[in-house]
PDB file of N, CA and C in Angstrom:
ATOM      1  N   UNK A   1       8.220   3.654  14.209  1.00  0.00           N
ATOM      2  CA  UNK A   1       6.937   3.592  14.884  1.00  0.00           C
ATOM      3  C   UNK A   1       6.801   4.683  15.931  1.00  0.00           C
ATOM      4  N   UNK A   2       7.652   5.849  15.854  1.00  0.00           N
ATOM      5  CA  UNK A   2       7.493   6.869  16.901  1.00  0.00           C
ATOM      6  C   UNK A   2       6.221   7.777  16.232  1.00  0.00           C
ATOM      7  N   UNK A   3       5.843   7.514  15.700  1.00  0.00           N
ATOM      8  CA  UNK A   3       4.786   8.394  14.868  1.00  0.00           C
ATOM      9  C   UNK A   3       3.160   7.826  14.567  1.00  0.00           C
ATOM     10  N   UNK A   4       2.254   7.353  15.037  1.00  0.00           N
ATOM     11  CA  UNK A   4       1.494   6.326  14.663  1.00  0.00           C
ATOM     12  C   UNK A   4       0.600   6.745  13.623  1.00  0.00           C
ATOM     13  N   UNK A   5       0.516   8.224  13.339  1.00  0.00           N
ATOM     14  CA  UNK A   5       0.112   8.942  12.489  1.00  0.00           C
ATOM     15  C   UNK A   5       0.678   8.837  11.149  1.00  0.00           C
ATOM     16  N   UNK A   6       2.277   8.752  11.144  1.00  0.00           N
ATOM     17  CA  UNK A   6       2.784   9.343  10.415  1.00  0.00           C
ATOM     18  C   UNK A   6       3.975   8.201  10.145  1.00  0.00           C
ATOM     19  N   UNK A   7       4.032   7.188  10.534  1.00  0.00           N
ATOM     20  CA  UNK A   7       4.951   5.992  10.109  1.00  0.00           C
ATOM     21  C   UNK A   7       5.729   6.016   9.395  1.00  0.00           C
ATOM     22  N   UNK A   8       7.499   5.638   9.346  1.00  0.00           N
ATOM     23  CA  UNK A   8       7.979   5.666   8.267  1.00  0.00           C
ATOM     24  C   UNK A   8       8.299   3.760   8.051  1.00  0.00           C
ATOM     25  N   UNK A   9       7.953   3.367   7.332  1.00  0.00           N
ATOM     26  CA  UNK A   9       7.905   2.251   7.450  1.00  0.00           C
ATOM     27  C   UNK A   9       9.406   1.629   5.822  1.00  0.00           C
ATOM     28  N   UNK A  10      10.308   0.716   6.347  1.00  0.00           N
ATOM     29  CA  UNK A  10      11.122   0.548   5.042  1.00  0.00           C
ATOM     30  C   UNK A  10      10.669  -0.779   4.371  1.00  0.00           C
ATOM     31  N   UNK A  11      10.856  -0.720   3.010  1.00  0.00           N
ATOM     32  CA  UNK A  11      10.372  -1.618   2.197  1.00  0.00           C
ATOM     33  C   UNK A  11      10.576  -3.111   2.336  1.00  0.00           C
ATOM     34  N   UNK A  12      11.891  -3.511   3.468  1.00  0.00           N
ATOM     35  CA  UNK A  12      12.020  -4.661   3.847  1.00  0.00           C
ATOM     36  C   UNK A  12      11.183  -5.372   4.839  1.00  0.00           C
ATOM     37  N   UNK A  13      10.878  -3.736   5.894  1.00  0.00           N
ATOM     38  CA  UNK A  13       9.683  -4.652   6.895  1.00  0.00           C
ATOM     39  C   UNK A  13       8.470  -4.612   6.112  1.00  0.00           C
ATOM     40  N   UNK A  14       7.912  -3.733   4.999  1.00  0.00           N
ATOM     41  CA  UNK A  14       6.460  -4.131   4.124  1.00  0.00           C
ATOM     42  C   UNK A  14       6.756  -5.354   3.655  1.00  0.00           C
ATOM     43  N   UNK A  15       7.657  -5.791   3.016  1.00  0.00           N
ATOM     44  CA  UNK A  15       7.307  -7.387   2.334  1.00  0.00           C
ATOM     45  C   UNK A  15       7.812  -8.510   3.328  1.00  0.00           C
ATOM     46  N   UNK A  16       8.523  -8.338   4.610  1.00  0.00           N
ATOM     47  CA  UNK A  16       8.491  -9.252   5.722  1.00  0.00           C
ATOM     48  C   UNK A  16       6.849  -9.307   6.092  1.00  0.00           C
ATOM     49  N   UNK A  17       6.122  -8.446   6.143  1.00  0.00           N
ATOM     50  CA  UNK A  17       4.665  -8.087   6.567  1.00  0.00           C
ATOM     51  C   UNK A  17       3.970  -8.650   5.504  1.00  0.00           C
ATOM     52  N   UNK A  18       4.313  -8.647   4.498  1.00  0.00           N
ATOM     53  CA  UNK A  18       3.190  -9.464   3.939  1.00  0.00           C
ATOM     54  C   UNK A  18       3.735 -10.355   3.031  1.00  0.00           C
ATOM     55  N   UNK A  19       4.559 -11.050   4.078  1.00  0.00           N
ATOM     56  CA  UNK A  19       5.231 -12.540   3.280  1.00  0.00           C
ATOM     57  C   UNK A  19       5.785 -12.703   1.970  1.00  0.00           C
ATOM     58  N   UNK A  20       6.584 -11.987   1.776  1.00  0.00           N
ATOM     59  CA  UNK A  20       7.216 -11.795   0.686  1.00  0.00           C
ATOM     60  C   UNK A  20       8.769 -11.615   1.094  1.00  0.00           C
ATOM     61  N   UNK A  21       9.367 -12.119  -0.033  1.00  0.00           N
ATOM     62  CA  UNK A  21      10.893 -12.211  -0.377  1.00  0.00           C
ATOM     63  C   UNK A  21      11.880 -10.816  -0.797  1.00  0.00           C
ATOM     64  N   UNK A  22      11.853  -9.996   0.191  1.00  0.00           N
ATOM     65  CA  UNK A  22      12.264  -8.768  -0.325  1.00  0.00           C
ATOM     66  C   UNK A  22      13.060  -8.756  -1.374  1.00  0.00           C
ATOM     67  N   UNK A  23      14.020  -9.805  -1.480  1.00  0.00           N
ATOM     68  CA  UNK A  23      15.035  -9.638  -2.933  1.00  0.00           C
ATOM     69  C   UNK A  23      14.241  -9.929  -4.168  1.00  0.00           C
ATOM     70  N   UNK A  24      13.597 -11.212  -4.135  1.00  0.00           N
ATOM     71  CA  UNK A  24      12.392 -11.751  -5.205  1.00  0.00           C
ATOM     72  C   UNK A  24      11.719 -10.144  -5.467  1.00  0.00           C
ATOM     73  N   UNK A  25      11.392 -10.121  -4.976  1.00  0.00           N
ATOM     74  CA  UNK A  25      10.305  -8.501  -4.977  1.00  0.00           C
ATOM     75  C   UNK A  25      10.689  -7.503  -5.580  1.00  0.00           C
ATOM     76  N   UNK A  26      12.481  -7.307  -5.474  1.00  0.00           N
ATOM     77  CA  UNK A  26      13.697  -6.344  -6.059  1.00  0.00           C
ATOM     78  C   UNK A  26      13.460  -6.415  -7.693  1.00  0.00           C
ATOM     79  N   UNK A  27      13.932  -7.987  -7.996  1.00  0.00           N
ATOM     80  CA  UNK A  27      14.313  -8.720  -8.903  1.00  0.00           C
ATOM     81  C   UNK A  27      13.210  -8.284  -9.888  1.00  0.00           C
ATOM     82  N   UNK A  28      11.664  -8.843  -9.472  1.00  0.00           N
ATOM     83  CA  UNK A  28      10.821  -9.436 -10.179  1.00  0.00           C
ATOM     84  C   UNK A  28      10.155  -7.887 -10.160  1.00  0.00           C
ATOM     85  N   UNK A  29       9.884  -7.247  -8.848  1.00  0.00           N
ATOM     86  CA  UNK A  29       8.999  -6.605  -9.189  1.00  0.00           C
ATOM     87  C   UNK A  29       7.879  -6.455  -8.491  1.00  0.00           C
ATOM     88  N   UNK A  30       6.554  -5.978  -7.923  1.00  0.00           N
ATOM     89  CA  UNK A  30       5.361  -6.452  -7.189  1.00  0.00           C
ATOM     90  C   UNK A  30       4.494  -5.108  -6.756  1.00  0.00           C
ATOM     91  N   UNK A  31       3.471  -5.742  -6.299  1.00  0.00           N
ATOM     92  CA  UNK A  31       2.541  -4.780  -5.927  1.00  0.00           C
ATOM     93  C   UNK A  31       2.260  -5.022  -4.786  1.00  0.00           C
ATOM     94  N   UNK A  32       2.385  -3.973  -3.700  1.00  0.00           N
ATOM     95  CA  UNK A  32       1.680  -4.378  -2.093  1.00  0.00           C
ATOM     96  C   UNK A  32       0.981  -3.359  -1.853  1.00  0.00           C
ATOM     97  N   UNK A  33      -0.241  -3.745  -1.430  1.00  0.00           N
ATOM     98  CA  UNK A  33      -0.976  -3.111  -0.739  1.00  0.00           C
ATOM     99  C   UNK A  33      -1.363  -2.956   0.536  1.00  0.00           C
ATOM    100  N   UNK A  34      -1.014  -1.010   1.178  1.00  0.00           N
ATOM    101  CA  UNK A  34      -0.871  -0.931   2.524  1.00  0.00           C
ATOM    102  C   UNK A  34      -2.295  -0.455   3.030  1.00  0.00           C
ATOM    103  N   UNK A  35      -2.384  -1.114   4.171  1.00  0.00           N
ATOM    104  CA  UNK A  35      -4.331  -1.350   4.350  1.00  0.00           C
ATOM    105  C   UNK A  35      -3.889  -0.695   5.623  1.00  0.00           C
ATOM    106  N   UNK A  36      -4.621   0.104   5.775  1.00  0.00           N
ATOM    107  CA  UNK A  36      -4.726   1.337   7.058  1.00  0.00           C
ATOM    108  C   UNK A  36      -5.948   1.658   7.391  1.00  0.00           C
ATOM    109  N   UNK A  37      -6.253   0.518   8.822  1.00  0.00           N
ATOM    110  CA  UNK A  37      -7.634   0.562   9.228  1.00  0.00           C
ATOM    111  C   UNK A  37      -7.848   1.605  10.577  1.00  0.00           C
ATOM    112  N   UNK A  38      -8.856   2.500  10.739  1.00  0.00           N
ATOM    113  CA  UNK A  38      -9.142   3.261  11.109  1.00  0.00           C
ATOM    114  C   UNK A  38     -10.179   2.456  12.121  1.00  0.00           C
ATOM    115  N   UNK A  39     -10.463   2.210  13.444  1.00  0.00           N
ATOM    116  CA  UNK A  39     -11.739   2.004  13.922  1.00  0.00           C
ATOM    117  C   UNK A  39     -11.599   2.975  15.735  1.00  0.00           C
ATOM    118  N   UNK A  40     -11.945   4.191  15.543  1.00  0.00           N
ATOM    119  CA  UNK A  40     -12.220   4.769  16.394  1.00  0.00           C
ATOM    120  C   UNK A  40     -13.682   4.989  17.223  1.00  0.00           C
ATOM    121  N   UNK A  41     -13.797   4.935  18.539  1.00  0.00           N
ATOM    122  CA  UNK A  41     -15.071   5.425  19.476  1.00  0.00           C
ATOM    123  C   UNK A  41     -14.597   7.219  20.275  1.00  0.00           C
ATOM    124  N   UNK A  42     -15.571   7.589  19.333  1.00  0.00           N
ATOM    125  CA  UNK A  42     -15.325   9.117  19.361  1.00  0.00           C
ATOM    126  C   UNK A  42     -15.735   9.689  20.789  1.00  0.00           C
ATOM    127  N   UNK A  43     -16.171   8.258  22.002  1.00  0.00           N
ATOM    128  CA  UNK A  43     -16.198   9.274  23.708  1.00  0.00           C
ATOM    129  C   UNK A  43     -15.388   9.079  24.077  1.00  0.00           C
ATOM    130  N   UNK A  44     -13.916   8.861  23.397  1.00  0.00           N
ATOM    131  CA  UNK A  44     -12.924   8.442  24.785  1.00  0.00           C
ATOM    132  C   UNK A  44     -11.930   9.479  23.741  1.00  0.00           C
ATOM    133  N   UNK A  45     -10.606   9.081  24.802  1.00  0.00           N
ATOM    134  CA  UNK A  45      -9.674  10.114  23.855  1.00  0.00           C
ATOM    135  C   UNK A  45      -9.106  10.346  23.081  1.00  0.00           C
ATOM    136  N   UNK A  46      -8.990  11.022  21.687  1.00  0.00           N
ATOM    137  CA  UNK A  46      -8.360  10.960  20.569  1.00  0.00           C
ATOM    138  C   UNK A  46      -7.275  10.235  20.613  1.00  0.00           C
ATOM    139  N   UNK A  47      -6.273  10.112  21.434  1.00  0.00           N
ATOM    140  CA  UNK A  47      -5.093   9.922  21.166  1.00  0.00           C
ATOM    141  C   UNK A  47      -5.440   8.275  21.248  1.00  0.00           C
ATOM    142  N   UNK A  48      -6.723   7.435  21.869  1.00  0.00           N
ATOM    143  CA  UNK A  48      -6.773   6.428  21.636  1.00  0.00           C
ATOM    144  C   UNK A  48      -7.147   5.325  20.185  1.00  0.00           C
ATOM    145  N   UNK A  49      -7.439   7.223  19.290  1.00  0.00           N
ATOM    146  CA  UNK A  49      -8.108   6.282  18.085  1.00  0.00           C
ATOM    147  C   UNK A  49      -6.762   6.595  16.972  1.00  0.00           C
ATOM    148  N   UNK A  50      -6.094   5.298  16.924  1.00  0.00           N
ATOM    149  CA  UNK A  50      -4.848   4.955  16.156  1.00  0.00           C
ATOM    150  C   UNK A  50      -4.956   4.006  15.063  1.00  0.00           C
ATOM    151  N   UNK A  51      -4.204   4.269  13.894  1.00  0.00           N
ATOM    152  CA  UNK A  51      -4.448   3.667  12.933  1.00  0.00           C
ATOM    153  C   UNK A  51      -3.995   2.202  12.957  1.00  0.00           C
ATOM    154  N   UNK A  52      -4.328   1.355  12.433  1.00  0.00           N
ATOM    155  CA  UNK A  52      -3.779  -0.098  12.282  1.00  0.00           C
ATOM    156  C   UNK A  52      -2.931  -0.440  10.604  1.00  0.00           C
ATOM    157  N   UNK A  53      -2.203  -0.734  10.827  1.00  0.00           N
ATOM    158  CA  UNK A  53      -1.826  -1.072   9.840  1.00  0.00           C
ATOM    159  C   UNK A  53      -1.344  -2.962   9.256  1.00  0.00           C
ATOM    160  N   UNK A  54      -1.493  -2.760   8.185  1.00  0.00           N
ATOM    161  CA  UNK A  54      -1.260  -4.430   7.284  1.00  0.00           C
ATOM    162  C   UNK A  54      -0.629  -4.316   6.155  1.00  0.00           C
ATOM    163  N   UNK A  55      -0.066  -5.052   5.317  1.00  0.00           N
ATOM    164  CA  UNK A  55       0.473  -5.390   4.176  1.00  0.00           C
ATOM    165  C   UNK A  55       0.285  -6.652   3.670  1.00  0.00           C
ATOM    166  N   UNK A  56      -0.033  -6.078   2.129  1.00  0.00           N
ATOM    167  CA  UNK A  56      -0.541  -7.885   1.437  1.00  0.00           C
ATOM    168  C   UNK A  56      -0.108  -7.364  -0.174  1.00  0.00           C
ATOM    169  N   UNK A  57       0.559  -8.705  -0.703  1.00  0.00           N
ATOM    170  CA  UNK A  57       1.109  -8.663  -2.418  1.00  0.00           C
ATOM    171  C   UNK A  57      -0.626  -8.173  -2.938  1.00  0.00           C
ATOM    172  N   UNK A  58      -0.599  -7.574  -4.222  1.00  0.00           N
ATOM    173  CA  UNK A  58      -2.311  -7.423  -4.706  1.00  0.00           C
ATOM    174  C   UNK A  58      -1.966  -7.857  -5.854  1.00  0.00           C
ATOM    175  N   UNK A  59      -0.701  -8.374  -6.562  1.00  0.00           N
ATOM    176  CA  UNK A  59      -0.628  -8.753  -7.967  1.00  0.00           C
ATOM    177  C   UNK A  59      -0.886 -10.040  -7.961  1.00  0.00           C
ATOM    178  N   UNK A  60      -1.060 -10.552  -9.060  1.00  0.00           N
ATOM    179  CA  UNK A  60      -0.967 -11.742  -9.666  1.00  0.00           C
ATOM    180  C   UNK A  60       0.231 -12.617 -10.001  1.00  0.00           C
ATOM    181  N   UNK A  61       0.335 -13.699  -9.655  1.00  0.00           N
ATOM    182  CA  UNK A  61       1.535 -14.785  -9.884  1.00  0.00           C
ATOM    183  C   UNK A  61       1.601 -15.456 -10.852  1.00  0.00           C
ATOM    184  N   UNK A  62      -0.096 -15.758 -11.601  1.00  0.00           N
ATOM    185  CA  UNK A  62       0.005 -16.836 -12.258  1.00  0.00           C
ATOM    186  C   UNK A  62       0.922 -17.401 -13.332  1.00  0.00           C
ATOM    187  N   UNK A  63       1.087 -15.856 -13.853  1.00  0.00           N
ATOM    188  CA  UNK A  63       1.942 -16.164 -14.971  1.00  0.00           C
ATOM    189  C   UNK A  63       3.259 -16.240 -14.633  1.00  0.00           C
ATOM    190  N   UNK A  64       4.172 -16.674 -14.394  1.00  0.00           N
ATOM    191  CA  UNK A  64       5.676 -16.533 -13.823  1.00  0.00           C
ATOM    192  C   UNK A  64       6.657 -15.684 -15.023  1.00  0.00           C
ATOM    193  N   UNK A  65       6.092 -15.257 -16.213  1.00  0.00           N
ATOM    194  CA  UNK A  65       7.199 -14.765 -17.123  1.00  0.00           C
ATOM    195  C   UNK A  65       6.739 -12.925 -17.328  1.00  0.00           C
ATOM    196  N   UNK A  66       4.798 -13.229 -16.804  1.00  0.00           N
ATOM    197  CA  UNK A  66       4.728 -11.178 -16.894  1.00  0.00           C
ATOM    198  C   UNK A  66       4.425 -11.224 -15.255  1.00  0.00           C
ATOM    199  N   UNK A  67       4.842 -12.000 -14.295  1.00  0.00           N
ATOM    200  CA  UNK A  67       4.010 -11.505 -12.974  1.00  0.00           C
ATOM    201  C   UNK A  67       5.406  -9.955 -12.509  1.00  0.00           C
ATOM    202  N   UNK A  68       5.038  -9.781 -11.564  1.00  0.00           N
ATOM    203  CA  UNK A  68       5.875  -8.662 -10.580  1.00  0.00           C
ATOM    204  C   UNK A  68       4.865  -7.172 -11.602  1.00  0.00           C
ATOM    205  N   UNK A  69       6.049  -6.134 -10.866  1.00  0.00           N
ATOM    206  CA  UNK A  69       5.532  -4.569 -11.751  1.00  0.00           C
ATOM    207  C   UNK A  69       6.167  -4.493 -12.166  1.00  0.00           C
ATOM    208  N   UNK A  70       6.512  -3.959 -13.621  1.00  0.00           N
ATOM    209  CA  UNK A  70       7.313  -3.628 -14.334  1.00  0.00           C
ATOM    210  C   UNK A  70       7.038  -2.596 -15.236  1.00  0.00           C
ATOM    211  N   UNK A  71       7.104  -1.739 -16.300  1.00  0.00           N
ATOM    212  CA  UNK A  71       7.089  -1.800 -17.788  1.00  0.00           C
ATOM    213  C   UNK A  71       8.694  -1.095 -18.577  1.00  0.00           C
ATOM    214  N   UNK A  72       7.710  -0.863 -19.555  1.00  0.00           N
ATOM    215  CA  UNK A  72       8.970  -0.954 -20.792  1.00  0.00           C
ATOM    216  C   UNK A  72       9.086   0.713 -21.334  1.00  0.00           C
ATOM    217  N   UNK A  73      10.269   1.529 -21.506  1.00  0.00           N
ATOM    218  CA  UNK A  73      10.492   2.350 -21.991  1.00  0.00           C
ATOM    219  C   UNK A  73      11.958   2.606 -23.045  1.00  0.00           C
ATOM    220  N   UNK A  74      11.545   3.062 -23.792  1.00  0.00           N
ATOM    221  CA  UNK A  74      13.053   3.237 -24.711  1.00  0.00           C
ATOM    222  C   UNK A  74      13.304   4.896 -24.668  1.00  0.00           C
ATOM    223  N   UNK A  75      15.209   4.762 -25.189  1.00  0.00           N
ATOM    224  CA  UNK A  75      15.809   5.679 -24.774  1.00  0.00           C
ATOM    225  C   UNK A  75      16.511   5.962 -26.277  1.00  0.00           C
ATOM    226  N   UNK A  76      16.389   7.018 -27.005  1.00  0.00           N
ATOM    227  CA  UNK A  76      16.549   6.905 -28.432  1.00  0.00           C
ATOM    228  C   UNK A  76      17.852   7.956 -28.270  1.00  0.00           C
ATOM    229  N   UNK A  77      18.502   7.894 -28.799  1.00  0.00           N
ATOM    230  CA  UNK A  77      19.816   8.719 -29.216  1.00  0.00           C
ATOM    231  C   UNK A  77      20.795   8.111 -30.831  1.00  0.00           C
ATOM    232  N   UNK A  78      21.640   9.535 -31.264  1.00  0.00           N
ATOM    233  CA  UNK A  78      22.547   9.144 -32.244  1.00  0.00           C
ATOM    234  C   UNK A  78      23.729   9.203 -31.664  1.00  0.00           C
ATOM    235  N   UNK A  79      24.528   8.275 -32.563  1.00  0.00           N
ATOM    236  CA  UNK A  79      25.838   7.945 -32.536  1.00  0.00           C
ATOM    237  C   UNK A  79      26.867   8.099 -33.936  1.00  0.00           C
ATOM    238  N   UNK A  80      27.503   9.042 -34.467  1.00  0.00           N
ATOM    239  CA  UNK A  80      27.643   9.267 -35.699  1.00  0.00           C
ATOM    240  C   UNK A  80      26.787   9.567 -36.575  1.00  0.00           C
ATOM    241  N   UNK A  81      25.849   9.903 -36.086  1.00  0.00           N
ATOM    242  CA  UNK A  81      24.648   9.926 -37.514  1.00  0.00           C
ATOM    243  C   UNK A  81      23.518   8.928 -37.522  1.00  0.00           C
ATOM    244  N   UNK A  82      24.107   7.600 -36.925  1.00  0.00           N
ATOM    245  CA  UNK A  82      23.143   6.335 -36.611  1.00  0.00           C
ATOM    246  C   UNK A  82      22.200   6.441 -35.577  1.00  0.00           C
ATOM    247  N   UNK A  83      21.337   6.321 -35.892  1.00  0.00           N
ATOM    248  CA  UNK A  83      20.376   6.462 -34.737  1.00  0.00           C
ATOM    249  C   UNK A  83      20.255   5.008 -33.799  1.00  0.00           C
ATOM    250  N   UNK A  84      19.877   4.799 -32.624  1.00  0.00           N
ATOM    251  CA  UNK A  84      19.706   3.846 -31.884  1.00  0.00           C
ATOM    252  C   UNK A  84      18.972   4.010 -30.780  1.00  0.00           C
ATOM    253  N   UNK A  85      18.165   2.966 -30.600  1.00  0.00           N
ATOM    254  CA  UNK A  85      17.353   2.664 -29.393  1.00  0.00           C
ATOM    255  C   UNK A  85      17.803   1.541 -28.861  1.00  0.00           C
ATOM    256  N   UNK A  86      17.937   2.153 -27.302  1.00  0.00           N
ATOM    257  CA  UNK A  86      17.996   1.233 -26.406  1.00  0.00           C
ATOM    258  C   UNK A  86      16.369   0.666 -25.424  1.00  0.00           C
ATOM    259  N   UNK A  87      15.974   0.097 -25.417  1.00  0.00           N
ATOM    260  CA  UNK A  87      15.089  -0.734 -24.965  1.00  0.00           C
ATOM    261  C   UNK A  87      15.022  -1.072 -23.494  1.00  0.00           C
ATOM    262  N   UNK A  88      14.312  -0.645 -22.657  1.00  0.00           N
ATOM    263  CA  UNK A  88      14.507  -0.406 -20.933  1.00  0.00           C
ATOM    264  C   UNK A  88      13.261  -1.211 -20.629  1.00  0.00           C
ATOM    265  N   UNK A  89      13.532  -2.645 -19.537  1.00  0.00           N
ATOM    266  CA  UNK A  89      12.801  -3.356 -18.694  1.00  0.00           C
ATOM    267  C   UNK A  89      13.025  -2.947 -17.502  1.00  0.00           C
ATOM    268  N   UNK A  90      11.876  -1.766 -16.457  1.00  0.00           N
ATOM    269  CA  UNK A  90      12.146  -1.270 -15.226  1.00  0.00           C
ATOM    270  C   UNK A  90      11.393  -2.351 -14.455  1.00  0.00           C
ATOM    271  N   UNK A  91      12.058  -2.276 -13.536  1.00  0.00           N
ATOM    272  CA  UNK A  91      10.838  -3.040 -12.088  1.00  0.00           C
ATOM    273  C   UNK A  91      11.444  -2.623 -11.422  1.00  0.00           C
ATOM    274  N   UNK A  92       9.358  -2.631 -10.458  1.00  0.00           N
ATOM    275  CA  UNK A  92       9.607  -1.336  -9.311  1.00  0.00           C
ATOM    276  C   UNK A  92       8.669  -2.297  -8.421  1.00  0.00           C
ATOM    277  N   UNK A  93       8.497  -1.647  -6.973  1.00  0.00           N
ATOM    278  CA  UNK A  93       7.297  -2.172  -6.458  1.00  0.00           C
ATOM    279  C   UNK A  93       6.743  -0.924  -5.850  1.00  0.00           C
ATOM    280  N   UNK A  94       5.206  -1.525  -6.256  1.00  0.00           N
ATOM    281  CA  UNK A  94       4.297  -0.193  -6.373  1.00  0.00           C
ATOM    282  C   UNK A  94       3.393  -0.273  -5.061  1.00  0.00           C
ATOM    283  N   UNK A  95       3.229   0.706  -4.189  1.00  0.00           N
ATOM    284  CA  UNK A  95       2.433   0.349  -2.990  1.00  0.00           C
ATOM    285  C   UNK A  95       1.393   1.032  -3.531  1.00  0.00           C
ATOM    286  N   UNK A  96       0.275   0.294  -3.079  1.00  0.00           N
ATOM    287  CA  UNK A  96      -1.177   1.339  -3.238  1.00  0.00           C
ATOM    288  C   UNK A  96      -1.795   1.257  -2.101  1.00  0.00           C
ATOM    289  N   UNK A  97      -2.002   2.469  -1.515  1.00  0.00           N
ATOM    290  CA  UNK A  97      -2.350   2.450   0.059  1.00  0.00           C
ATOM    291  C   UNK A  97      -4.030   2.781  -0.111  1.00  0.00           C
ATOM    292  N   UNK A  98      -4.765   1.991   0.954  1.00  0.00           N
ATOM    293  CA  UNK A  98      -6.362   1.655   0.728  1.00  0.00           C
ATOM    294  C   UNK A  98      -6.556   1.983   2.236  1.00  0.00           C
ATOM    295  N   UNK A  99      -7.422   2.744   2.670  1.00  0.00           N
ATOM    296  CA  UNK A  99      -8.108   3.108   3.857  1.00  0.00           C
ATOM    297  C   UNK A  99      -9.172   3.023   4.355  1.00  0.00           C
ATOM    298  N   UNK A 100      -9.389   2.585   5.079  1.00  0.00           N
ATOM    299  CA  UNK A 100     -11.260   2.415   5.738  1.00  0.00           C
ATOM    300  C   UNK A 100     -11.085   2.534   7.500  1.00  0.00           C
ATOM    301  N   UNK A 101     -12.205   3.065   7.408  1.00  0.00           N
ATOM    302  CA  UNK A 101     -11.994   3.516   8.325  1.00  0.00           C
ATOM    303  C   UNK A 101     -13.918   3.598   9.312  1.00  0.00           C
ATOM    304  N   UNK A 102     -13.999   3.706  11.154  1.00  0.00           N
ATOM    305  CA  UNK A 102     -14.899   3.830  11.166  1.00  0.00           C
ATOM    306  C   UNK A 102     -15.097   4.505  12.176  1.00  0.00           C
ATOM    307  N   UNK A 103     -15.896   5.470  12.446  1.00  0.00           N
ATOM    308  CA  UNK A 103     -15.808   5.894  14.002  1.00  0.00           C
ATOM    309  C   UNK A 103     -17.151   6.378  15.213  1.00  0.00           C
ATOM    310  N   UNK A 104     -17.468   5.908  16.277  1.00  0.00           N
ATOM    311  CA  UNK A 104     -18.893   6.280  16.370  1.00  0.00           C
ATOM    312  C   UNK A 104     -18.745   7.094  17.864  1.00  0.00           C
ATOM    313  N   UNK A 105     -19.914   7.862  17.978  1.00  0.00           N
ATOM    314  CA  UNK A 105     -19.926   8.035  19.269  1.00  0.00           C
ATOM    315  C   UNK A 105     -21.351   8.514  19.952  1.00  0.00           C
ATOM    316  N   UNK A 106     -21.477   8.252  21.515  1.00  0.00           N
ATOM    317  CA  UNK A 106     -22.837   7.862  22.183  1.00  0.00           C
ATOM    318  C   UNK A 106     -23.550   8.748  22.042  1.00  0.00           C
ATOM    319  N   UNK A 107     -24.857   9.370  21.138  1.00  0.00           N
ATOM    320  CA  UNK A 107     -25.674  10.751  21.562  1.00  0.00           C
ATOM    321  C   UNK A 107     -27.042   9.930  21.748  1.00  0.00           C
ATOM    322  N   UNK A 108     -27.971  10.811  23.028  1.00  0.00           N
ATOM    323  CA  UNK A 108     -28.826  10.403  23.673  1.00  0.00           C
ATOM    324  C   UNK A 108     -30.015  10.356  22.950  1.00  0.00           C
ATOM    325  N   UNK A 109     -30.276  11.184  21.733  1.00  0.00           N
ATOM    326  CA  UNK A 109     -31.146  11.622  20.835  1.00  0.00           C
ATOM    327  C   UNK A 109     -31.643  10.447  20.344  1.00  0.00           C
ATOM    328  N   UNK A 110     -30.836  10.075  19.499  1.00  0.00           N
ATOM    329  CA  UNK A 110     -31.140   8.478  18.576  1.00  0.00           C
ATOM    330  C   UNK A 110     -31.324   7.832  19.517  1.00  0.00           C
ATOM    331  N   UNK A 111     -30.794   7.207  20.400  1.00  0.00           N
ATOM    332  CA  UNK A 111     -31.222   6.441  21.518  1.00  0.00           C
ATOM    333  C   UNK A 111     -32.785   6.517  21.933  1.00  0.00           C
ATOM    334  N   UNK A 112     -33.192   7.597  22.753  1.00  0.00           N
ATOM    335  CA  UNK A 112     -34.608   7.797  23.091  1.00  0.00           C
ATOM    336  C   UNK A 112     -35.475   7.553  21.855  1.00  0.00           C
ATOM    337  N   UNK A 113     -35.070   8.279  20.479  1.00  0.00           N
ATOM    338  CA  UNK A 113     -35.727   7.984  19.491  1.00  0.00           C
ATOM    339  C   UNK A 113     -35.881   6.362  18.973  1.00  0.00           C
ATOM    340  N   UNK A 114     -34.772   5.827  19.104  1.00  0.00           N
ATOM    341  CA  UNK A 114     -35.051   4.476  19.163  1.00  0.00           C
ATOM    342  C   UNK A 114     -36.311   3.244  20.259  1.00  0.00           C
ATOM    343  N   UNK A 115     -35.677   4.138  21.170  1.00  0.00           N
ATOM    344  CA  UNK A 115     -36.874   3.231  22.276  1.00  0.00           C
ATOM    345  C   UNK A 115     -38.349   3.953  22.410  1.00  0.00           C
ATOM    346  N   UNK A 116     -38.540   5.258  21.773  1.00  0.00           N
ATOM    347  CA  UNK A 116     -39.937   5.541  22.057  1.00  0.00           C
ATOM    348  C   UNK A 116     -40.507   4.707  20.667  1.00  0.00           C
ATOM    349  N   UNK A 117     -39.846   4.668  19.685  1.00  0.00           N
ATOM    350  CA  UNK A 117     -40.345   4.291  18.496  1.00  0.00           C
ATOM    351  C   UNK A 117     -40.473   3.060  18.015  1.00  0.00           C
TER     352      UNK A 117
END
């Protein structure tokens, strides 16, 4: 957190943050999504407009036998002449980082235009 810009954040405090079982998560697999809210007032000083940050699972549970992230790749090679595939179940957890953000600041223009109008 020496960085508020620039965070390095490890995968155990993201799924402590959004209630999740870091080993379950290993095991199975998952999706979290890192929500990085922006709400700055552009008359005061930059260094006051800092990002916020959250974490939340975005996958689905229902099914307990395809939930987590995963997929499937094979790895083909010969052995004497025989050919063979080996068959690969990866799981990973996938962050997808989502931003919004908002920022305003006081000009006198719109204002007067508001109250003459």
């Amino acid at each position: 957190e020496s960085d508020p810009y620039c965070p390095n954040f490890r995968l155990g405090y993201i799924a402590h943050q959004a209630r999740e079982n870091f080993s379950e998560l290993c095991r199975t697999g998952g999706v979290i999504g890192v929500f990085i809210n922006w709400d700055c007032n552009l008359d005061l000083d930059p260094s006051h407009c800092k990002p916020m940050y959250s974490f939340r699972r975005l996958d689905l549970r229902k099914d307990l036998t395809d939930s987590g992230y995963h997929y499937r790749f094979a790895k083909y090679y010969s052995n004497n002449g025989v050919e063979y595939r080996t068959l690969i179940k990866a799981y990973g957890i996938r962050l997808d980082i989502i931003v919004h953000g908002q920022a305003g600041k006081f000009s006198p223009i719109p204002t007067i235009i508001s109250i003459v109008t």
